[in-house]
Protein backbone atom coordinates (compact mmCIF):
# COMPACT_ATOMS: atom_id res chain seq x y z
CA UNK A 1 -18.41 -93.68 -22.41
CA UNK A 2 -21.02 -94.80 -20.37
CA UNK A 3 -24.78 -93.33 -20.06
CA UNK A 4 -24.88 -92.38 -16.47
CA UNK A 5 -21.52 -89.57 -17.02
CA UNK A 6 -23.77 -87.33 -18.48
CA UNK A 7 -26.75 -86.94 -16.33
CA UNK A 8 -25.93 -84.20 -13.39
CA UNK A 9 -24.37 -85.28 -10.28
CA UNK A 10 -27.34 -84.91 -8.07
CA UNK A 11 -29.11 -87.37 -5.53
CA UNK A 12 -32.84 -87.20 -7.58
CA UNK A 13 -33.18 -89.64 -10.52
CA UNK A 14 -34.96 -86.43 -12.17
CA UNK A 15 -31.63 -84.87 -13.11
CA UNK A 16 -33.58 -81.22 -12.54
CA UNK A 17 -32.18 -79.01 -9.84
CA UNK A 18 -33.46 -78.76 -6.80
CA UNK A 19 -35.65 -75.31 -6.65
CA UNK A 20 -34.68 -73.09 -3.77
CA UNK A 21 -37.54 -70.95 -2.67
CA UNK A 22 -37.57 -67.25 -3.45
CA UNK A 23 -38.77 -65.34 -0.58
CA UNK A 24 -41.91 -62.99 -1.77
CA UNK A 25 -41.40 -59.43 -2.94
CA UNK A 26 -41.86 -57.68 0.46
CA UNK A 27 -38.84 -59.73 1.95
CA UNK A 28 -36.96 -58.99 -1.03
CA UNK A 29 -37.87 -55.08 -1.10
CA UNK A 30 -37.07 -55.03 3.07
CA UNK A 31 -34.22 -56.96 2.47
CA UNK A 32 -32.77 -54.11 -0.40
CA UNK A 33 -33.79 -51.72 1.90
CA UNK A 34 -31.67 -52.90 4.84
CA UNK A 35 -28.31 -53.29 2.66
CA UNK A 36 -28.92 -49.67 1.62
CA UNK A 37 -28.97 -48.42 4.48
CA UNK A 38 -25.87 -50.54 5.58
CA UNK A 39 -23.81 -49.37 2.80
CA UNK A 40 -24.87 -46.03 3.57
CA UNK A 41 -23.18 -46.56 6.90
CA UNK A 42 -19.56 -47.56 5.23
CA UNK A 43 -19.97 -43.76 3.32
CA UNK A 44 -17.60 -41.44 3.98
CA UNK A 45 -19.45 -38.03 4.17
CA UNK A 46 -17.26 -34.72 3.16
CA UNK A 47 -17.13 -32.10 5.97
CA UNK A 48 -19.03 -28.78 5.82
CA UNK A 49 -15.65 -27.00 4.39
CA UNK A 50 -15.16 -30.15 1.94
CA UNK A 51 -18.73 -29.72 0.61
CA UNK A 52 -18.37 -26.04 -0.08
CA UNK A 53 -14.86 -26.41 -1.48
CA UNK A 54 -16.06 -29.01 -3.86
CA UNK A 55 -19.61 -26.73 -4.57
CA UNK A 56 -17.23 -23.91 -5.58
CA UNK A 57 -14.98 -25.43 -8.42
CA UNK A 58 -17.81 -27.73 -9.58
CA UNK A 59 -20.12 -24.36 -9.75
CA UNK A 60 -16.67 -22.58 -11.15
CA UNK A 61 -15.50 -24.86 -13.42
CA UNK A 62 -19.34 -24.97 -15.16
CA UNK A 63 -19.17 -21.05 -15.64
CA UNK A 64 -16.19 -21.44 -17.33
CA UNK A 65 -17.41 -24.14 -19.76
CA UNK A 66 -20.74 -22.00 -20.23
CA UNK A 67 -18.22 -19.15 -21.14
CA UNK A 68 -16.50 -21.35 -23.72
CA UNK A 69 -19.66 -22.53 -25.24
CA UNK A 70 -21.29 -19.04 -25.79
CA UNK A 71 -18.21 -17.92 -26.53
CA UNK A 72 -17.68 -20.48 -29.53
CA UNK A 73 -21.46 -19.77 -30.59
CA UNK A 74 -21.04 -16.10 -30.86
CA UNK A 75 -18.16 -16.99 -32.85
CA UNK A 76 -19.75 -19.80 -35.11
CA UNK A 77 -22.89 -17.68 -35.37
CA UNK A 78 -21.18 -14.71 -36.87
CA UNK A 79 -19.20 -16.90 -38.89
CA UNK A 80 -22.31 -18.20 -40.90
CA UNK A 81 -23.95 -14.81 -41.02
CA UNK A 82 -21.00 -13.79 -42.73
CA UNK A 83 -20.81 -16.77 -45.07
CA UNK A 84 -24.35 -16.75 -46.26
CA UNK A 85 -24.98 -13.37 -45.05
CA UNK A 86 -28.45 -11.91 -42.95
């Protein structure tokens, strides 16, 4: 096996990479900026009667798990209090 198969394929006798330069933080905060706001583009926003559908069993389906919960610490609570008493 000769010497030269395991430097990197690369035209400098350095065998380093060649750097690419990073453009400064401003470019790079514009630039993040701009592919935001073109992905915001591809969204599909719900219509008015989607939004309030979805509103009303998301704001349902959380009064029904508040029910459970103070429902199973009522029950827990009086559980105890009868256990190791007031």
């Amino acid at each position: 096996m000769s010497d030269t198969s395991t430097h990197a394929s690369g035209s400098s006798g350095s065998g380093k990479p060649a750097k690419t330069k990073k453009p400064n933080v401003f470019a790079r905060i514009s630039l993040f900026f701009r592919e935001v706001v073109a992905e915001l583009r591809k969204v599909v926003w719900p219509t008015r009667k989607e939004l309030i559908a979805y509103t009303t069993v998301v704001i349902i389906f959380v009064l029904i798990m508040a029910g459970i919960v103070a429902a199973l610490d009522f029950v827990f609570t009086k559980g105890v209090l009868a256990v190791f008493g007031d």
